[in-house]
Protein backbone atom coordinates (compact mmCIF):
# COMPACT_ATOMS: atom_id res chain seq x y z
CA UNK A 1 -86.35 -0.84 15.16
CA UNK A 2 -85.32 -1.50 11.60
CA UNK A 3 -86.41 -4.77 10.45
CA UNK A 4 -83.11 -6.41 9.49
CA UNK A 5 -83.41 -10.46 8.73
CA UNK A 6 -81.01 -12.55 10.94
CA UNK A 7 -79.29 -13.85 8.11
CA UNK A 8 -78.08 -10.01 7.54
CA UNK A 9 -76.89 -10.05 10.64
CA UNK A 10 -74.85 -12.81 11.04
CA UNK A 11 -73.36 -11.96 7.23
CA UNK A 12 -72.20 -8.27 8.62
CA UNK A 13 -71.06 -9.57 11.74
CA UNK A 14 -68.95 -12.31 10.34
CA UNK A 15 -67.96 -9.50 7.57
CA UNK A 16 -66.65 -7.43 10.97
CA UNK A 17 -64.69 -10.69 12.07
CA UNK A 18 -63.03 -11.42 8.33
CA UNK A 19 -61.84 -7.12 7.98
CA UNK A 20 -60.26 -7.01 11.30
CA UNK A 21 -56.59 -7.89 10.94
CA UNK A 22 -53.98 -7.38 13.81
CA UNK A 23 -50.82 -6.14 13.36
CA UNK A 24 -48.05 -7.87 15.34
CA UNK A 25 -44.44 -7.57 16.38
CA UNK A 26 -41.96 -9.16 13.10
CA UNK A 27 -38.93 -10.03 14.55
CA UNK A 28 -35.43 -9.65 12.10
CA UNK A 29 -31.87 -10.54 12.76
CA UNK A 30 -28.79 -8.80 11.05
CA UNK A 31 -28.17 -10.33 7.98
CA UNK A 32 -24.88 -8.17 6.39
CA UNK A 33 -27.70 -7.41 3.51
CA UNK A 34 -29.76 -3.91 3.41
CA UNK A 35 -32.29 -4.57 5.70
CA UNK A 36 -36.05 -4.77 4.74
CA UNK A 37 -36.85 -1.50 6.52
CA UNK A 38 -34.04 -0.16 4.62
CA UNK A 39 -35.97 -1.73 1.42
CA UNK A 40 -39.23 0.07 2.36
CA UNK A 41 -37.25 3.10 3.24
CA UNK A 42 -36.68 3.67 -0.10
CA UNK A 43 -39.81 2.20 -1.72
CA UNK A 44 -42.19 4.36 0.20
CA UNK A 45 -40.27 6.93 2.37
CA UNK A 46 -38.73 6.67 5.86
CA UNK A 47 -41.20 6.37 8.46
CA UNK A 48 -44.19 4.95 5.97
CA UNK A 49 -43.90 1.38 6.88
CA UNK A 50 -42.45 -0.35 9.73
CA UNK A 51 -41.01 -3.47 9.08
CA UNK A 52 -41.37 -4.81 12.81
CA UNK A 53 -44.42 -2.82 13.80
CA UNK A 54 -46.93 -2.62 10.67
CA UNK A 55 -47.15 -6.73 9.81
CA UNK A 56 -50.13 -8.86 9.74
CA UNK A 57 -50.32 -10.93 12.61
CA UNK A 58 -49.28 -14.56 11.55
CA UNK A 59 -53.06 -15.96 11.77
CA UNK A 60 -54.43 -13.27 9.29
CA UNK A 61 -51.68 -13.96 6.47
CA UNK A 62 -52.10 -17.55 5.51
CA UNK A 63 -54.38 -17.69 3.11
CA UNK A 64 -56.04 -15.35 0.49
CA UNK A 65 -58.50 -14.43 -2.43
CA UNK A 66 -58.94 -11.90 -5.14
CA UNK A 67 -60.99 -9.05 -4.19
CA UNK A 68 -62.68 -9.38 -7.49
CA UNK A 69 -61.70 -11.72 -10.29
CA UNK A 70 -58.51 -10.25 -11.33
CA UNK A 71 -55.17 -9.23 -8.97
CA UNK A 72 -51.67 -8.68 -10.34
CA UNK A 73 -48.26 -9.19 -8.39
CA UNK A 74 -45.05 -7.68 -9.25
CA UNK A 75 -41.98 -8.14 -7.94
CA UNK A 76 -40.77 -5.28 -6.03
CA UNK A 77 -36.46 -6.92 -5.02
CA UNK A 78 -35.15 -10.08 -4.75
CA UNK A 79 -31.97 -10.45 -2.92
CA UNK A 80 -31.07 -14.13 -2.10
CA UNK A 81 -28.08 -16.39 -3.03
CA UNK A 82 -31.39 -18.78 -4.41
CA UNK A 83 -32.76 -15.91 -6.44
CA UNK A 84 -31.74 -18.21 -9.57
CA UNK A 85 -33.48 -21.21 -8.57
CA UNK A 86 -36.49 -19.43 -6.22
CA UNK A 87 -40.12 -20.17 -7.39
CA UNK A 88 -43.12 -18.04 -6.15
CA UNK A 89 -46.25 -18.98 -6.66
CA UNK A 90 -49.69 -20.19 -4.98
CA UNK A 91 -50.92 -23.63 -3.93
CA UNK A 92 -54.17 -25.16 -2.76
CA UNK A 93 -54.46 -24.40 0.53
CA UNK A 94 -56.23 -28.06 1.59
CA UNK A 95 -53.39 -30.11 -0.98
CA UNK A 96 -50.32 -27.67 -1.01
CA UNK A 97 -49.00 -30.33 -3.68
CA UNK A 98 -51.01 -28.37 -6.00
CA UNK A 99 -49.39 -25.29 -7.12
CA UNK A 100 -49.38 -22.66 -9.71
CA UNK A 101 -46.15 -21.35 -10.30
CA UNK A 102 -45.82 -17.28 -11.07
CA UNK A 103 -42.24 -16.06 -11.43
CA UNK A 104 -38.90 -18.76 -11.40
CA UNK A 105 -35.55 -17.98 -11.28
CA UNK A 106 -35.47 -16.55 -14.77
CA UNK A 107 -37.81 -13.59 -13.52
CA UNK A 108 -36.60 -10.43 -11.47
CA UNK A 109 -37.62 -7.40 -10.00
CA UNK A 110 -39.99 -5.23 -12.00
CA UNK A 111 -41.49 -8.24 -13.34
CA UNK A 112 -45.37 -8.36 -13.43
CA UNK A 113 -47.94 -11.31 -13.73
CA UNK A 114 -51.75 -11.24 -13.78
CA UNK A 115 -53.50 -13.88 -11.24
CA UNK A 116 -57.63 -14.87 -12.17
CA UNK A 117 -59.31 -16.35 -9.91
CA UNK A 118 -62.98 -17.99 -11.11
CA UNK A 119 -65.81 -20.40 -10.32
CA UNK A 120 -66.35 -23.01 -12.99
CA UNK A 121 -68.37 -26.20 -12.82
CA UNK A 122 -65.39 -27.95 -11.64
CA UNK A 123 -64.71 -25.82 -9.09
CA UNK A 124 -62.31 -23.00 -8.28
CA UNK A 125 -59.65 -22.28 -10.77
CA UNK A 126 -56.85 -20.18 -10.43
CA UNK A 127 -54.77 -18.64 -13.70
CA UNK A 128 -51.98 -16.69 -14.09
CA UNK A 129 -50.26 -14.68 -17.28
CA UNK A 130 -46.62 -13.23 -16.95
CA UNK A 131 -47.39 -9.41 -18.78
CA UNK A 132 -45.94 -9.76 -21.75
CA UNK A 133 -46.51 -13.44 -22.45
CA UNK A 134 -49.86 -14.60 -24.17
CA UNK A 135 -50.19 -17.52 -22.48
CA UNK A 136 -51.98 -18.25 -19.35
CA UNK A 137 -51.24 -21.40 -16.92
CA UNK A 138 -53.98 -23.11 -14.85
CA UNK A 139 -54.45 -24.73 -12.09
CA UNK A 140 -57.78 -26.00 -10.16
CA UNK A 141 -57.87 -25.38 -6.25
CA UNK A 142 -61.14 -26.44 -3.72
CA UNK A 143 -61.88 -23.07 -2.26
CA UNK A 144 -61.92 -19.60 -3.38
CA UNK A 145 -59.05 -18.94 -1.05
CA UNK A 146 -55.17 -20.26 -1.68
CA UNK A 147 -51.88 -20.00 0.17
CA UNK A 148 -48.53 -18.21 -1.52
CA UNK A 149 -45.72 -20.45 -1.44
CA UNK A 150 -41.91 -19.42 -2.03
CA UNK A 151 -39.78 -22.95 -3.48
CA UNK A 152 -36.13 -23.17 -3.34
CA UNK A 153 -33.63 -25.59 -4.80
CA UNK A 154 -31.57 -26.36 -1.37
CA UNK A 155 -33.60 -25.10 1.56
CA UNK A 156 -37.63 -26.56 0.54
CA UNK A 157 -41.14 -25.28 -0.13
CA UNK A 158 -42.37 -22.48 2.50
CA UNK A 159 -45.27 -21.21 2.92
CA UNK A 160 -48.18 -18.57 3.83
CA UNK A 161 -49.47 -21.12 5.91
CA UNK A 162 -46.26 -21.56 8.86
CA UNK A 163 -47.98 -24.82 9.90
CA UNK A 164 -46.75 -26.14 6.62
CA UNK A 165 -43.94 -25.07 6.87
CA UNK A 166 -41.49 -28.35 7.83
CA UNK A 167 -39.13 -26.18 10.56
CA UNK A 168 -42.37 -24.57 11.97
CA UNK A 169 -41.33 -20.72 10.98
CA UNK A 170 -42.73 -18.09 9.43
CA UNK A 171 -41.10 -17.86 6.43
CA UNK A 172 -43.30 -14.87 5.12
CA UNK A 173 -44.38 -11.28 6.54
CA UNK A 174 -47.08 -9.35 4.72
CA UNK A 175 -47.65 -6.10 5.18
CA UNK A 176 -51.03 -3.90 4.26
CA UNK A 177 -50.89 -1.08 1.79
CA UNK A 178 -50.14 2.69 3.44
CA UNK A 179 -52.02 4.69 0.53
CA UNK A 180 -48.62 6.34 -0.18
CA UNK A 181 -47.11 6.08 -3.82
CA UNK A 182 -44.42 4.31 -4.49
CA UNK A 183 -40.93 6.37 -4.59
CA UNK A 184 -38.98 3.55 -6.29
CA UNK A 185 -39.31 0.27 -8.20
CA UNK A 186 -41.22 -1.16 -10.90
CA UNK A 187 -44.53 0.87 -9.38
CA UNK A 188 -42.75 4.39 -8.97
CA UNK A 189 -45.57 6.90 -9.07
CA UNK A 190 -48.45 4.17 -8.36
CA UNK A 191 -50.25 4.32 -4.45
CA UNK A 192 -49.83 1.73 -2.39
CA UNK A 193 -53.65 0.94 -1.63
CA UNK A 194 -55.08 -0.28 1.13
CA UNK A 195 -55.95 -3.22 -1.16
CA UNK A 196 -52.51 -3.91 -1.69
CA UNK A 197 -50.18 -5.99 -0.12
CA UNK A 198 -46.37 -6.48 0.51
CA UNK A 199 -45.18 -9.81 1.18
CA UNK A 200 -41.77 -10.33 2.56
CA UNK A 201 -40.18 -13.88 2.16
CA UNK A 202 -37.12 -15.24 4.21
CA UNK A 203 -35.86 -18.11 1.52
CA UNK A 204 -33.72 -20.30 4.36
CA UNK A 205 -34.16 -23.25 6.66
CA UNK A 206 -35.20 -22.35 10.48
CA UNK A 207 -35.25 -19.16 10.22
CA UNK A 208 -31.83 -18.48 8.00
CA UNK A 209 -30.74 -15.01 8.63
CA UNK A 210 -34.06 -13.58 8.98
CA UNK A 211 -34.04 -10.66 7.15
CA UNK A 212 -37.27 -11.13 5.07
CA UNK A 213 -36.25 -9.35 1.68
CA UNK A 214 -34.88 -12.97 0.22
CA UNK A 215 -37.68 -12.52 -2.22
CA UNK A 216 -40.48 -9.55 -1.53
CA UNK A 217 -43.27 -9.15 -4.38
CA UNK A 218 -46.50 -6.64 -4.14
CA UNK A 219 -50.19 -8.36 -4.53
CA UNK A 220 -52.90 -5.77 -5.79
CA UNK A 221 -56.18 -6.50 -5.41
CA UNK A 222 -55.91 -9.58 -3.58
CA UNK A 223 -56.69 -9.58 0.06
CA UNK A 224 -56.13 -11.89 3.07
CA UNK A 225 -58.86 -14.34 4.80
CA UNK A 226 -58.32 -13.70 8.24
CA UNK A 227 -60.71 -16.44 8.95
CA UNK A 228 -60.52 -20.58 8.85
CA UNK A 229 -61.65 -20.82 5.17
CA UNK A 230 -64.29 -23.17 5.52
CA UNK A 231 -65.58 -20.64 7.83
CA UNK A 232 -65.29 -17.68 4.85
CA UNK A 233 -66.96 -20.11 2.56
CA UNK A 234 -69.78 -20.26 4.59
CA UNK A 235 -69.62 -16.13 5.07
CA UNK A 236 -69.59 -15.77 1.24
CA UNK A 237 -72.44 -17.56 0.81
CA UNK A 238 -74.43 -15.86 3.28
CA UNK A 239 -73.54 -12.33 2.25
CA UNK A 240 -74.60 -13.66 -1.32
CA UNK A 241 -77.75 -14.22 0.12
CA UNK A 242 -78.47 -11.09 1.97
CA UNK A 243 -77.20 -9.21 -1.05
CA UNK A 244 -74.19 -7.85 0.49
CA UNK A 245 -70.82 -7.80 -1.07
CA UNK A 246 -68.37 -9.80 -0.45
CA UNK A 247 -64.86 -7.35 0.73
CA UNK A 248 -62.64 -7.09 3.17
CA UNK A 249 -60.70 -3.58 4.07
């Protein structure tokens, strides 16, 4: 038998643990609007993505983490009577009162932003750049994982974490990249990698009309943390120590 140390063991079965992510049933009600399968329809192709079929179960989308040190987001449509006053952005996931906003009201589809995510001596601190600005805005969070949040004027703060969320809903689906390109939209001609991810916001109070494409925005090279994250802490630092990288599929 291969002499493999325990500590490699319990860092590639926890590994196995943080990679699996189950898909579950996303429910929608008629809103009057084009629907979000409609919306991926044309992104990707008919038949690419399932809107009700191909989400992340509601445990494996809450929080999340750069798969390196660098991810960008771009938003793919926004179509919400709030779109004007709508703020996206992500929050510490232990003090969701501290938040790092990434597009307002003044941004729209096709625009991009940059999201850095390092390890300094005062901890974890995330940083974002709009493309085409020079400036970047910080903001210093306790883990390497964080939460998305979507902000609105009338209706509250929601967010990736639905026990925050003050009506108890999920107020966003996220959905795992097909390896397809793009059709349409800012990314026309780019794949949608398995590193990728869609995430599809419903901007209204219990539930609103629950057709998810309120505000819906593409993550690259960030990934979800399936896991509790003081349990993915203690994962990273035992696949640092058994020399393994840390990635999830």
């Amino acid at each position: 038998m291969t002499n493999v140390s325990r500590l490699q063991l319990v860092s590639l079965a926890a590994l196995g643990l943080a990679a699996a992510q189950a898909n579950a049933l996303c429910t929608f009600d008629g809103s009057g609007e084009p629907s979000l399968q409609g919306s991926f329809n044309s992104l990707l192709g008919a038949n690419t993505l399932s809107a009700t079929a191909s989400c992340l179960d509601d445990g494996n989308d809450a929080s999340w983490t750069t798969v390196g040190s660098i991810g960008q987001i771009d938003i793919m449509l926004e179509l919400a009577g709030n779109a004007e006053t709508n703020v996206f952005g992500v929050y510490d996931l232990n003090n969701p009162n501290a938040r790092l906003s990434i597009f307002d009201g003044a941004d729209s589809a096709g625009d991009q932003a940059v999201l850095r995510l390092r390890q300094t001596v005062n901890g974890w601190r995330v940083s974002v750049q709009e493309v085409g600005s020079t400036t970047w805005t910080h903001q210093f969070i306790s883990t390497s994982a964080f939460g998305f949040y979507l902000s609105t004027q009338n209706e509250g703060t929601f967010y990736s974490q639905t026990a925050r969320n003050a009506d108890g809903e999920d107020h966003m689906y996220a959905y795992q990249g097909t390896g397809t390109p793009f059709l349409t939209g800012s990314l026309a001609g780019e794949y949608f990698s398995r590193q990728d991810y869609l995430l599809a916001w419903e901007d209204l109070r219990g539930g609103g009309d629950r057709d998810y494409q309120d505000f819906v925005a593409v993550v690259q090279d960030i990934t979800p943390v399936p896991l509790p994250t003081a349990v993915w802490l203690l994962i990273s630092g035992l696949v640092g120590l058994a020399g393994v990288s840390r990635r999830t599929a």
